[in-house]
Protein backbone atom coordinates (compact mmCIF):
# COMPACT_ATOMS: atom_id res chain seq x y z
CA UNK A 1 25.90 113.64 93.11
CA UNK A 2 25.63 114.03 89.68
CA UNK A 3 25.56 110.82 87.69
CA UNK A 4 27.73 110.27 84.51
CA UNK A 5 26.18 108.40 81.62
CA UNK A 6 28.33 105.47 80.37
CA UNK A 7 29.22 105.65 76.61
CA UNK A 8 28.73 102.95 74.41
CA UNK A 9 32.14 101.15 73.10
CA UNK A 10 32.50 102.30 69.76
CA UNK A 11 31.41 99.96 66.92
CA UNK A 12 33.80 98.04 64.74
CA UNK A 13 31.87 97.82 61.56
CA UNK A 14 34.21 95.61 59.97
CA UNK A 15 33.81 93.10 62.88
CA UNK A 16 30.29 93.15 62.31
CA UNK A 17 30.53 92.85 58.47
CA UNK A 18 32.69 89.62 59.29
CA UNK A 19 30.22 88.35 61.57
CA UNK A 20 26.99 89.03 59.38
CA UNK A 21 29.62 86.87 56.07
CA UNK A 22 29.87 84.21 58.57
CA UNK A 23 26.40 84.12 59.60
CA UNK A 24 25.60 84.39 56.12
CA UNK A 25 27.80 81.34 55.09
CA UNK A 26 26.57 79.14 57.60
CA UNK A 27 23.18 80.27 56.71
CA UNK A 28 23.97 78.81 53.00
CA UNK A 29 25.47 76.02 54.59
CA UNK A 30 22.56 75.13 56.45
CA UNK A 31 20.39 75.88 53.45
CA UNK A 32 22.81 73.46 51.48
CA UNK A 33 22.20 70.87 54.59
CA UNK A 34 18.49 70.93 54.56
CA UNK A 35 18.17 70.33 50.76
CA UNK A 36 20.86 67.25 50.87
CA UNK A 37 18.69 66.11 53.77
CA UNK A 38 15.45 66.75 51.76
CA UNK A 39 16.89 65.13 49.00
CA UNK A 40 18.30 62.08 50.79
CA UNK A 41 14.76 61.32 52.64
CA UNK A 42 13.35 61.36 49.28
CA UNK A 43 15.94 59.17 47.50
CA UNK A 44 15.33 57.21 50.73
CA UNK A 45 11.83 57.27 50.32
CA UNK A 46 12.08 56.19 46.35
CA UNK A 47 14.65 53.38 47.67
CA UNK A 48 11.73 52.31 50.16
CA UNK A 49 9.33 52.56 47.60
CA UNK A 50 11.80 50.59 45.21
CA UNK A 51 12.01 47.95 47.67
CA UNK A 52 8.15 47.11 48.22
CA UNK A 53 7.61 47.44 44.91
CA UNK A 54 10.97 44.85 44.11
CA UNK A 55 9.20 42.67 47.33
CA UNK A 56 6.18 42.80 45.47
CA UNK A 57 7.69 41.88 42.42
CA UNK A 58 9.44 39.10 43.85
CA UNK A 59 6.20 37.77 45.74
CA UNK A 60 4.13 38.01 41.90
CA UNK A 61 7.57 36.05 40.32
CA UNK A 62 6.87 33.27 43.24
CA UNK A 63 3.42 33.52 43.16
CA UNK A 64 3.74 32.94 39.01
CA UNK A 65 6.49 30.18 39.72
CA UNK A 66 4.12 27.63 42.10
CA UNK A 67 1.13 28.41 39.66
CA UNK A 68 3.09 26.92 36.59
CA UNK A 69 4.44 23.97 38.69
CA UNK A 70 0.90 23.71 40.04
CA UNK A 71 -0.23 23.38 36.37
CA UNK A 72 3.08 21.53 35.34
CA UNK A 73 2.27 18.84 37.70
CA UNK A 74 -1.57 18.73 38.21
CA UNK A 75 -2.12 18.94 34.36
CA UNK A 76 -3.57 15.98 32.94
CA UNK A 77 -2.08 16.33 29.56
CA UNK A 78 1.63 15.56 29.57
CA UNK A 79 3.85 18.20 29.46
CA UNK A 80 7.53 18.19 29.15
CA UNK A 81 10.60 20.26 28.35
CA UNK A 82 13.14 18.36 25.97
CA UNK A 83 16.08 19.42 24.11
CA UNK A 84 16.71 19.15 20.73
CA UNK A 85 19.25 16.73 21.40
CA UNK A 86 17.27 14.43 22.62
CA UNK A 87 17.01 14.29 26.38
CA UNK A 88 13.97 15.03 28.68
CA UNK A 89 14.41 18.07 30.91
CA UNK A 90 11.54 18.21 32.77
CA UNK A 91 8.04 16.21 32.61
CA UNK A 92 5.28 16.40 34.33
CA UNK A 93 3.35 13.38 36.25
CA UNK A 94 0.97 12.92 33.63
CA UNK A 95 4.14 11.15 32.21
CA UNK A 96 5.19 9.18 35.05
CA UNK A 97 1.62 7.95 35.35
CA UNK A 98 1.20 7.49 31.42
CA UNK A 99 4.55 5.24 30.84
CA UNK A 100 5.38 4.11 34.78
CA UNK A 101 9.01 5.52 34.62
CA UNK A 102 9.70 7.75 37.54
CA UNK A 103 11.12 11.23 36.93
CA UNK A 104 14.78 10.13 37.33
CA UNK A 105 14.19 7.42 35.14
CA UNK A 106 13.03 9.38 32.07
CA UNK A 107 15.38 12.00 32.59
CA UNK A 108 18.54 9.74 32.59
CA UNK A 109 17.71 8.18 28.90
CA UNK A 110 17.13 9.47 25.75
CA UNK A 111 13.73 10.57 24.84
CA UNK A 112 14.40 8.03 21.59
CA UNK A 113 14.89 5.01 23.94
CA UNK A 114 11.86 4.74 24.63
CA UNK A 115 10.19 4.89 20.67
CA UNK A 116 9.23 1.67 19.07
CA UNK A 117 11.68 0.79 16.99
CA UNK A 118 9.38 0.90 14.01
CA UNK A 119 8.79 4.69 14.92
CA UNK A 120 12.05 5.70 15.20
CA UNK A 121 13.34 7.23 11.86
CA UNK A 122 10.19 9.15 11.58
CA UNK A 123 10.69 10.56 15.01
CA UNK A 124 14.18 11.95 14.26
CA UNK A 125 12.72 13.12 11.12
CA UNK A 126 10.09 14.95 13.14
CA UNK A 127 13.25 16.01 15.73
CA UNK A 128 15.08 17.36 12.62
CA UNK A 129 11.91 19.31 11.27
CA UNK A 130 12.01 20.70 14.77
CA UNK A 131 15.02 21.84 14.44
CA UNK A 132 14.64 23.46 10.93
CA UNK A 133 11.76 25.70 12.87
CA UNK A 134 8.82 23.41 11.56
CA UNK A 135 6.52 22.97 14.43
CA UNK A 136 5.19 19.27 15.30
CA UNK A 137 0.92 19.02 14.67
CA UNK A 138 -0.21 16.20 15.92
CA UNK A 139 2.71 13.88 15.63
CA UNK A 140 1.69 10.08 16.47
CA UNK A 141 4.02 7.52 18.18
CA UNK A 142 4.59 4.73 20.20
CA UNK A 143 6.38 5.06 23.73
CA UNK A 144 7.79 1.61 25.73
CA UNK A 145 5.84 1.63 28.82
CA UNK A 146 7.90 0.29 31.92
CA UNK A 147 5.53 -3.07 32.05
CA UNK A 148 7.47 -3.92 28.18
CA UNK A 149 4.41 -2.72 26.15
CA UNK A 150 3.57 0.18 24.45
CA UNK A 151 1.77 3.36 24.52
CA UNK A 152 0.35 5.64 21.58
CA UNK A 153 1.18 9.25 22.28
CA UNK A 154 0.09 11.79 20.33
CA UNK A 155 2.52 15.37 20.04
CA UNK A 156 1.87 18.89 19.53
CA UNK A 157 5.34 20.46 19.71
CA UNK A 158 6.20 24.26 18.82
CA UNK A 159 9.28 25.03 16.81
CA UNK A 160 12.25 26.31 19.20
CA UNK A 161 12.40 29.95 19.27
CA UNK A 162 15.67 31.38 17.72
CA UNK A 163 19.16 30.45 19.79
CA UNK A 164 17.20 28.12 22.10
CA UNK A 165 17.68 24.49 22.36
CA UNK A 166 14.44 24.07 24.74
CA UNK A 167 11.64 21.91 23.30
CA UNK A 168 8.02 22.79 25.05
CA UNK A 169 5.79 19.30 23.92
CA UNK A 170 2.14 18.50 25.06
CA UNK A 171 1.57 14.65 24.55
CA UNK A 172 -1.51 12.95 25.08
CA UNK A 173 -2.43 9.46 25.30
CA UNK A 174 -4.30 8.34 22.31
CA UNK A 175 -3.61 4.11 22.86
CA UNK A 176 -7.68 3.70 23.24
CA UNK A 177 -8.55 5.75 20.35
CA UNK A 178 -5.99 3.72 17.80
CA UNK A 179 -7.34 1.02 19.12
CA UNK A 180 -11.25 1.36 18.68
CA UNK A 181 -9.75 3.25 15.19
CA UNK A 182 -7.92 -0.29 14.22
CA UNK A 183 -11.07 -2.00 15.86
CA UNK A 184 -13.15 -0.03 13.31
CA UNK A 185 -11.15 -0.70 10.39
CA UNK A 186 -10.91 -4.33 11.58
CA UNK A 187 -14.71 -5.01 11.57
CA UNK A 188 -15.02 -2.98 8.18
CA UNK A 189 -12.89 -5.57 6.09
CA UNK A 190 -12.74 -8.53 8.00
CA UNK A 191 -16.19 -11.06 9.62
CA UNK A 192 -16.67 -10.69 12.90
CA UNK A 193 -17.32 -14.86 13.66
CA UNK A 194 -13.73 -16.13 11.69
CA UNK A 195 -12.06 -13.54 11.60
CA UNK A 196 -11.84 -13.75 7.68
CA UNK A 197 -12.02 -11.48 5.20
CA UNK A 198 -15.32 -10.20 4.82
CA UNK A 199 -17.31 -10.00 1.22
CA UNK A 200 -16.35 -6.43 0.67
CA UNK A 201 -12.70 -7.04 1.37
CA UNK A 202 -12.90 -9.81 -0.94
CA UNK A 203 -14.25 -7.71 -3.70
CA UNK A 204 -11.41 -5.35 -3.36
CA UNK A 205 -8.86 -7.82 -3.12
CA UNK A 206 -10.45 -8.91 -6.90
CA UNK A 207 -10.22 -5.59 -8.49
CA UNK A 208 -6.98 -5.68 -7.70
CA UNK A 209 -6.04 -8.72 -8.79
CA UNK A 210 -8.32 -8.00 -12.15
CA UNK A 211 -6.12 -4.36 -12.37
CA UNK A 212 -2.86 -6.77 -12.30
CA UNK A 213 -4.23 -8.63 -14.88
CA UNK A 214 -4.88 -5.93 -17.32
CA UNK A 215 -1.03 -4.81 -17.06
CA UNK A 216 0.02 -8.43 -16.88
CA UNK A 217 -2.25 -10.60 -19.23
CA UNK A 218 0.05 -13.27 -18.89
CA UNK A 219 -0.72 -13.66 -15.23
CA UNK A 220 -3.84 -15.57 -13.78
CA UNK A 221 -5.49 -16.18 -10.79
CA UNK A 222 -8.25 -18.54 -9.47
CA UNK A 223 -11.26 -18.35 -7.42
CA UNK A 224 -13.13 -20.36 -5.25
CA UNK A 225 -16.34 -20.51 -3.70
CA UNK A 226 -16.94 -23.21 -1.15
CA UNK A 227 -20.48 -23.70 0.12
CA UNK A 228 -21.07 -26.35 3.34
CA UNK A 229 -23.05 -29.24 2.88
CA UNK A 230 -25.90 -30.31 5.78
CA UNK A 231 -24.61 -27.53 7.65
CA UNK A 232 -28.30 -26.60 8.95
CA UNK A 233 -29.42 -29.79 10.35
CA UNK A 234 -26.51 -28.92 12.91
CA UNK A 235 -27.42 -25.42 13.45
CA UNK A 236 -31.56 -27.23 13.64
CA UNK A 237 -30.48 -30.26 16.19
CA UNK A 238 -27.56 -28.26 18.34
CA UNK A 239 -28.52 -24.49 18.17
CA UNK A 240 -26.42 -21.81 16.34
CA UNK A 241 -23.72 -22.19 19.00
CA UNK A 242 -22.72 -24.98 17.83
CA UNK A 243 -22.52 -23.88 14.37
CA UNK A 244 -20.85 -21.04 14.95
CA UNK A 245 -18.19 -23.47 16.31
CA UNK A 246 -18.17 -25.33 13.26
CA UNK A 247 -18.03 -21.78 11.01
CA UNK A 248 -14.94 -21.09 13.10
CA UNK A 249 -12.95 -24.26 12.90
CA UNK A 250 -13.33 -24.29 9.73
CA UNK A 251 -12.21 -21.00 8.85
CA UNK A 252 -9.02 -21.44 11.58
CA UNK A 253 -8.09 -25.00 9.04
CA UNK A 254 -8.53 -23.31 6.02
CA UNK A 255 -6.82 -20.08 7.04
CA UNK A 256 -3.56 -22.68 8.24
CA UNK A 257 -3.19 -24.32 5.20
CA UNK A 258 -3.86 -21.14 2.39
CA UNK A 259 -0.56 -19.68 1.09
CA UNK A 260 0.35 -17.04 2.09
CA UNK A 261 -0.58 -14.54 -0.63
CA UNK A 262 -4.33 -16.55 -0.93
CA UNK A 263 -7.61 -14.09 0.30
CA UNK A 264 -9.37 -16.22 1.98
CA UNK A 265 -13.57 -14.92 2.93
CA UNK A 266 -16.36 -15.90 4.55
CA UNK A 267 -19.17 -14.51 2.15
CA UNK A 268 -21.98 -15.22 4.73
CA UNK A 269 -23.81 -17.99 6.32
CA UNK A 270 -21.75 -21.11 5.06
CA UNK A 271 -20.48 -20.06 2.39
CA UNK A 272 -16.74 -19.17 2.22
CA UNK A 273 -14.33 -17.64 -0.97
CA UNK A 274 -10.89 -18.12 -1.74
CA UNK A 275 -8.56 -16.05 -4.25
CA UNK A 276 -5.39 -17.99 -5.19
CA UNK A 277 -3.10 -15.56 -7.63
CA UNK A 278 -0.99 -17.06 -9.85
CA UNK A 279 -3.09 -20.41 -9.66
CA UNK A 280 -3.61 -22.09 -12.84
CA UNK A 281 -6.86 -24.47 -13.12
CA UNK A 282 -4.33 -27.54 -12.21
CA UNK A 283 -2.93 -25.82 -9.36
CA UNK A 284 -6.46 -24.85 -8.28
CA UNK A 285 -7.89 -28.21 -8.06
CA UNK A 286 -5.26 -29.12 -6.18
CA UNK A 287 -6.17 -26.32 -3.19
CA UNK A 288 -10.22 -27.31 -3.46
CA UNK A 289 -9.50 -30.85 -2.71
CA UNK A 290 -6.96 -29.69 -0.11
CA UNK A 291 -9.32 -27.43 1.55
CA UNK A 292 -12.37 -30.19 0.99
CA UNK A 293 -9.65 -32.73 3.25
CA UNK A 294 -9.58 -30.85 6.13
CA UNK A 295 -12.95 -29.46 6.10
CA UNK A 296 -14.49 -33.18 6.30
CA UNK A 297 -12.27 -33.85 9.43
CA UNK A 298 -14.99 -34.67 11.85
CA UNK A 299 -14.93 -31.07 14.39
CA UNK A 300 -15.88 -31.54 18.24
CA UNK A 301 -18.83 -29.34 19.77
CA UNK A 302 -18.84 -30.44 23.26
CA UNK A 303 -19.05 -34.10 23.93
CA UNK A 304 -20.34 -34.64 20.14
CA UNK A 305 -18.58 -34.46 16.97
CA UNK A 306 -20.20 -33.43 13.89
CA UNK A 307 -18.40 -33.52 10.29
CA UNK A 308 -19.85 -31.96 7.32
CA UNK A 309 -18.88 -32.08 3.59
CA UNK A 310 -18.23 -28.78 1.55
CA UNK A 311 -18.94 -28.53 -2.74
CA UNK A 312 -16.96 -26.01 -4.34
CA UNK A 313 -16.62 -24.24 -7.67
CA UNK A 314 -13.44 -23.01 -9.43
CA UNK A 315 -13.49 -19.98 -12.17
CA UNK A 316 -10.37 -19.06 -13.96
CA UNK A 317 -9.95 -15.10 -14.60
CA UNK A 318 -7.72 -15.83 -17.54
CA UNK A 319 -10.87 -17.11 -19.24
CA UNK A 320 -13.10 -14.19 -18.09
CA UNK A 321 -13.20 -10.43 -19.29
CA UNK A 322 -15.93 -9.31 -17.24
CA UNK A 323 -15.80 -7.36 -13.56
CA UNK A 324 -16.05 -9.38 -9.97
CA UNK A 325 -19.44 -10.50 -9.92
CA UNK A 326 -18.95 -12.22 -12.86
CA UNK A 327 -16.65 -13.98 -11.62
CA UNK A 328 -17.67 -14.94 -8.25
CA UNK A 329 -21.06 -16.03 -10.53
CA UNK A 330 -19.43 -18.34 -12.84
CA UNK A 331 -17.67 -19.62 -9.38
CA UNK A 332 -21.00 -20.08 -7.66
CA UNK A 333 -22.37 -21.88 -10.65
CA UNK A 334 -19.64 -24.00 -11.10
CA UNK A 335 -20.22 -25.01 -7.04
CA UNK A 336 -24.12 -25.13 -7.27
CA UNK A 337 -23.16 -27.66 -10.65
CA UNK A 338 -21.20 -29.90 -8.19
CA UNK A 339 -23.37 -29.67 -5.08
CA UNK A 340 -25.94 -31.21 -7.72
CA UNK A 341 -23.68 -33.75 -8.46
CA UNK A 342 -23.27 -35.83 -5.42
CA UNK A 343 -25.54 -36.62 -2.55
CA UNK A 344 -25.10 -34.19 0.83
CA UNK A 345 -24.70 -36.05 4.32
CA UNK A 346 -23.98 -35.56 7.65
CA UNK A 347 -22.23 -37.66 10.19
CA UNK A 348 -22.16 -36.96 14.18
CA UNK A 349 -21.04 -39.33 16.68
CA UNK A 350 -20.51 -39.09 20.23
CA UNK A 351 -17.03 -38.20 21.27
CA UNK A 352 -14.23 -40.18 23.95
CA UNK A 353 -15.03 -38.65 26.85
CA UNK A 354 -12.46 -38.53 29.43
CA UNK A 355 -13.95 -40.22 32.82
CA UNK A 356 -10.95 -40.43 34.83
């Protein structure tokens, strides 16, 4: 049997040029797919990356945030945020520990509530300065404590920047420094036993009375030197405790009765000085024998009282052209001439004693 070889269909060459465009399309398409999808996993990959680095971010803000409150609140200088009109935003505990207000409290006032009232003008002037973009160096005042008394703060405020209303202040406490600074300045012009004026006090209190007195030569004043009598057999028979006593009383009498615009010094030892402006000699005999009155009044150390006498000597500035020694001489020789005058004792008798 012979065998017959099949024959091929014939081919449709259009069919196949449709099927190759197809092919082809889908081809693009899937071309077209694979590059959105490349594209997408790499927009989601920069979105991933976007994220850790915004997590990052965010964990470096909060990381930032608890460091400044850390130092906000652990600082031992006070810090605050205030506004320019006057209210507290934010202080630190430095503040509540410095004045004894809680938080609340010092945030529900006025900043200017709690300024001495001497201090207040000049603090709105400082406010104002503030305002003007003149930053605060160094800016001393007083803030009301809680317990009624007052603190010394010192301020070192920058200027508000441009459109803000925020006020960024360091204070410190500076109430032991003014102090020991007033303590100084105390001890420099005034003696240390009385509490008078001290001799170089004294001597400046004269030049300016002797500076009046050059544009006012119809003015006067008068001074007087006052010098114990028998003061050392107390200091010799009860120790210098006991004198000191006596130094003291006597400056607290004189210092009651002077008026008010007298100087009155302890020179040294026992001696003691007074200026009286506007005294004339009448007037100024009138304050010795005053001041002689109550220093004779017998004064109590322990259970024995002592009295002592006092001479003093008066010198006139209207009848003297020369400088403040001079003066205070012709005032010591004027009380040496009446110490020599009259004979010096000393009484002490034993004081009522309570037995009860």
């Amino acid at each position: 049997m012979t065998m017959v070889q099949a024959e091929r269909p014939p081919i449709d060459e259009t069919s196949l040029r449709e099927l190759v465009e197809t092919l082809r399309s889908r081809a693009e398409r899937l071309e077209s797919l694979d590059k959105l999808v490349s594209a997408l996993k790499q927009e989601a990959e920069h979105h991933y990356q976007l994220a850790d680095s915004l997590k990052h971010g965010l964990e470096l803000v909060q990381q930032i945030v608890e460091e400044r409150e850390a130092f906000f609140s652990l600082s031992l200088d006070m810090l605050c945020i205030a506004t320019t009109s006057g209210y507290f935003h934010k202080v630190n505990r430095a503040f509540e520990r410095t004045l004894g207000y809680t938080q609340e409290e010092l945030l529900s006032r006025s900043f200017l509530d709690f300024v001495h009232p001497e201090d207040l003008e000049k603090t709105r002037q400082e406010v104002d300065k503030l305002r003007m973009g003149i930053d605060t160096i160094s800016f001393d005042n007083r803030y009301q404590h809680k317990d009624g008394g007052y603190r010394w703060l010192n301020w070192t405020t920058p200027a508000p920047i441009p459109g803000s209303n925020f006020l960024y202040a360091v204070a410190r406490d500076v109430t032991e420094q003014r102090l020991r600074d007033e303590r100084t300045l105390y001890l420099a012009s005034h003696d240390d036993l009385t509490g008078l004026a001290n001799r170089w006090r004294f001597n400046e209190e004269l030049k300016a009375s002797f500076a009046r007195l050059k544009r006012h030569s119809n003015r006067q004043f008068a001074v007087l030197v006052l010098d114990l009598d028998q003061f050392k057999p107390i200091n010799d028979t009860y120790g210098h405790q006991a004198g000191d006593i006596v130094l003291r009383t006597i400056g607290e009498r004189l210092n009651a009765i002077k008026r008010e615009t007298d100087v009155l010094c302890r020179l040294g030892g026992d001696e003691f000085a007074l200026l009286a402006p506007d005294a004339n000699a009448g007037e100024a005999s009138m304050i010795a024998e005053r001041m002689r009155k109550e220093i004779i009044l017998p004064i109590s150390i322990g259970e024995v009282d002592v009295t002592v006498d006092v001479s003093i000597g008066i010198a006139m500035a209207k009848e003297h052209s020369g400088d403040t020694n001079d003066l205070l001489k012709l005032a010591d020789d004027a009380m040496y001439q009446t110490k020599r005058s009259k004979e010096n004792s000393v009484l002490c008798t034993q004081a009522d004693v309570n037995t009860d």
